[in-house]
C-alpha atoms as a PDB file:
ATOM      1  CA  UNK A   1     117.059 285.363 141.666  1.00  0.00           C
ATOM      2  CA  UNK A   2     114.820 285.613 144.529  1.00  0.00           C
ATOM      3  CA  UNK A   3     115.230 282.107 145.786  1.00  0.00           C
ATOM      4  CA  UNK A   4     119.229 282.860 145.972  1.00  0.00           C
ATOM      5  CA  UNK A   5     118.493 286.429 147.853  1.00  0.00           C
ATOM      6  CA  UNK A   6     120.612 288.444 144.688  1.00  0.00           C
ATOM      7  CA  UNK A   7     120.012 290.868 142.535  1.00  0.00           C
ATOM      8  CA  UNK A   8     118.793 291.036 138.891  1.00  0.00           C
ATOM      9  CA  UNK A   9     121.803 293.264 137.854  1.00  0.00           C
ATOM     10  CA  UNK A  10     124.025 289.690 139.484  1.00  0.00           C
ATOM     11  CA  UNK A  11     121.849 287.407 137.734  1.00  0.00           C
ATOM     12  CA  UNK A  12     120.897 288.968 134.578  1.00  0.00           C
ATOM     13  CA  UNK A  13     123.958 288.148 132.808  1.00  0.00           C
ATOM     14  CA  UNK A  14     124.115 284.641 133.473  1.00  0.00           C
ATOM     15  CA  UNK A  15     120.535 283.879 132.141  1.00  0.00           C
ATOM     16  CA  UNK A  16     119.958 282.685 128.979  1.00  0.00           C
ATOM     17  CA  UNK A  17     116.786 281.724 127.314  1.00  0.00           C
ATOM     18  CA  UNK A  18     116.332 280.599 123.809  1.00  0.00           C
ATOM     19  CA  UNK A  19     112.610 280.258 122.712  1.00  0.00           C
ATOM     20  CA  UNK A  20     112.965 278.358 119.068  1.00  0.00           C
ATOM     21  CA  UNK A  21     109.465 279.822 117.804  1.00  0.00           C
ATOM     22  CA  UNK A  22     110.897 283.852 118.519  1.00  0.00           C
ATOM     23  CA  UNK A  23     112.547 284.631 115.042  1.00  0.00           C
ATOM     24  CA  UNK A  24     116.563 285.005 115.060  1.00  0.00           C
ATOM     25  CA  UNK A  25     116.798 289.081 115.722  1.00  0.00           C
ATOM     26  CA  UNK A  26     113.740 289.612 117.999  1.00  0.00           C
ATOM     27  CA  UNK A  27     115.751 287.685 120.394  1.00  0.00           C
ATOM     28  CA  UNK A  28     117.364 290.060 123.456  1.00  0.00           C
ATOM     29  CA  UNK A  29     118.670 290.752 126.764  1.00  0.00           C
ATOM     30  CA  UNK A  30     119.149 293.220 129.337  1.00  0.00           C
ATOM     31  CA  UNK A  31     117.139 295.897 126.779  1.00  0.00           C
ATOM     32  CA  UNK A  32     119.482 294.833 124.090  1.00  0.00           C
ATOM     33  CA  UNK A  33     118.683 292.616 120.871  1.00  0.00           C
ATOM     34  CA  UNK A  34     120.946 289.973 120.451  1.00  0.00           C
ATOM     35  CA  UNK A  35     120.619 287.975 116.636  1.00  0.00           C
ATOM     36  CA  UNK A  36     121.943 284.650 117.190  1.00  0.00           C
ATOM     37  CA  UNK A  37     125.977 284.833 115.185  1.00  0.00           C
ATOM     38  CA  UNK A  38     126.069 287.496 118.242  1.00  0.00           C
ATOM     39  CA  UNK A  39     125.279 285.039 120.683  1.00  0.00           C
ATOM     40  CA  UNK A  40     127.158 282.328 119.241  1.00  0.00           C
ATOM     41  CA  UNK A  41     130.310 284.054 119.817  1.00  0.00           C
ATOM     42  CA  UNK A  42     129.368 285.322 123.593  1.00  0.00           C
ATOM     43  CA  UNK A  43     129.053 281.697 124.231  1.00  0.00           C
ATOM     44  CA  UNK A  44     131.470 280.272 122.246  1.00  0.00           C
ATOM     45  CA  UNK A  45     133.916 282.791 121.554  1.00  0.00           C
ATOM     46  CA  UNK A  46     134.229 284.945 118.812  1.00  0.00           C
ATOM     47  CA  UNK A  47     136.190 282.196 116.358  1.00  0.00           C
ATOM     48  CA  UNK A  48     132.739 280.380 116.184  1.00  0.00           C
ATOM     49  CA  UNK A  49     130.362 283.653 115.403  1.00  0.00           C
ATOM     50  CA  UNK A  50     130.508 281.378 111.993  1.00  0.00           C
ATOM     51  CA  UNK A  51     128.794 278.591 113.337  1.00  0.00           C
ATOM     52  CA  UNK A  52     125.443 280.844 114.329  1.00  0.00           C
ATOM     53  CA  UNK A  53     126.155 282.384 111.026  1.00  0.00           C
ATOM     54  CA  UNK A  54     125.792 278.927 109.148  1.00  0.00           C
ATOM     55  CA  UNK A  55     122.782 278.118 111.715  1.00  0.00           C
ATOM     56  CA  UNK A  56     120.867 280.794 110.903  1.00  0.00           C
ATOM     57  CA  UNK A  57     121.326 280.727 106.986  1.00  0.00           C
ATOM     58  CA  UNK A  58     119.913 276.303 107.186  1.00  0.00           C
ATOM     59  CA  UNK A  59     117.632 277.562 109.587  1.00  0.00           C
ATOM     60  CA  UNK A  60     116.187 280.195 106.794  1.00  0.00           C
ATOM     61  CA  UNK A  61     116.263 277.929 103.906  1.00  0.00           C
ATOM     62  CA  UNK A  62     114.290 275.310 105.842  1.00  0.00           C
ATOM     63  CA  UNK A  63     111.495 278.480 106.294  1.00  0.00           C
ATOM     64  CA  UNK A  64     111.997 279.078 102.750  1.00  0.00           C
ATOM     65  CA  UNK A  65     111.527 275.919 101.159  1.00  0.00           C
ATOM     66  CA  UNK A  66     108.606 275.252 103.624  1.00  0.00           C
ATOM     67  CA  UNK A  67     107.007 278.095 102.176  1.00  0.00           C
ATOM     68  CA  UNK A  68     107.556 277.187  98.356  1.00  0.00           C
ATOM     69  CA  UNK A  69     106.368 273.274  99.542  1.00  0.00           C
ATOM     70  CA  UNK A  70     103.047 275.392 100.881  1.00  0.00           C
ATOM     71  CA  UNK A  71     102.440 277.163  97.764  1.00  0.00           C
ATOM     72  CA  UNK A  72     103.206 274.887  95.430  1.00  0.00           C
ATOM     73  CA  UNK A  73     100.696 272.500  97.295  1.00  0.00           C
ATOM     74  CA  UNK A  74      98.452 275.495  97.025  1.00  0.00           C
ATOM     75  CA  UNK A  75      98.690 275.931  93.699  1.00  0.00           C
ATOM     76  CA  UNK A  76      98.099 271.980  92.640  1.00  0.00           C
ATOM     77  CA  UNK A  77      94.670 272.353  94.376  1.00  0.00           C
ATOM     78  CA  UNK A  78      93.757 275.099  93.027  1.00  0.00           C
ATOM     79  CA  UNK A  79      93.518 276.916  96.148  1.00  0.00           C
ATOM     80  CA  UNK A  80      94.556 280.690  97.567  1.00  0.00           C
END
């Protein structure tokens, strides 16, 4: 913004940033939080608010099986 001499309010809504370790609804811009089916269909249009849909849902069944893998291991050692 300051290398181009503009604005934040100009440049604001053409930045997007998409940190993979922030959680899908802590995720925002311009004060607003944006889960990621919402950003999907900014990007994409609103026929593929599905696909961030279907992202998110394999993304939390990955978290969720990692965390059954962890206690289970847990659990075979005896530990926690």
């Amino acid at each position: 913004m300051r290398a181009d001499g503009g604005k934040y309010e100009d440049v604001a809504p053409l930045v997007w940033v998409f940190p993979t370790e922030i959680p899908d609804g802590q995720w925002g811009s311009r004060g607003v939080i944006r889960p990621l089916p919402a950003i999907q269909a900014f990007i994409a249009g609103e026929h593929e608010r599905t696909v961030g849909v279907e992202r998110l849902a394999r993304r939390r069944r990955v978290k969720a099986l990692e965390l059954l893998e962890a206690v289970l291991d847990a659990a075979r050692k005896g530990t926690g």
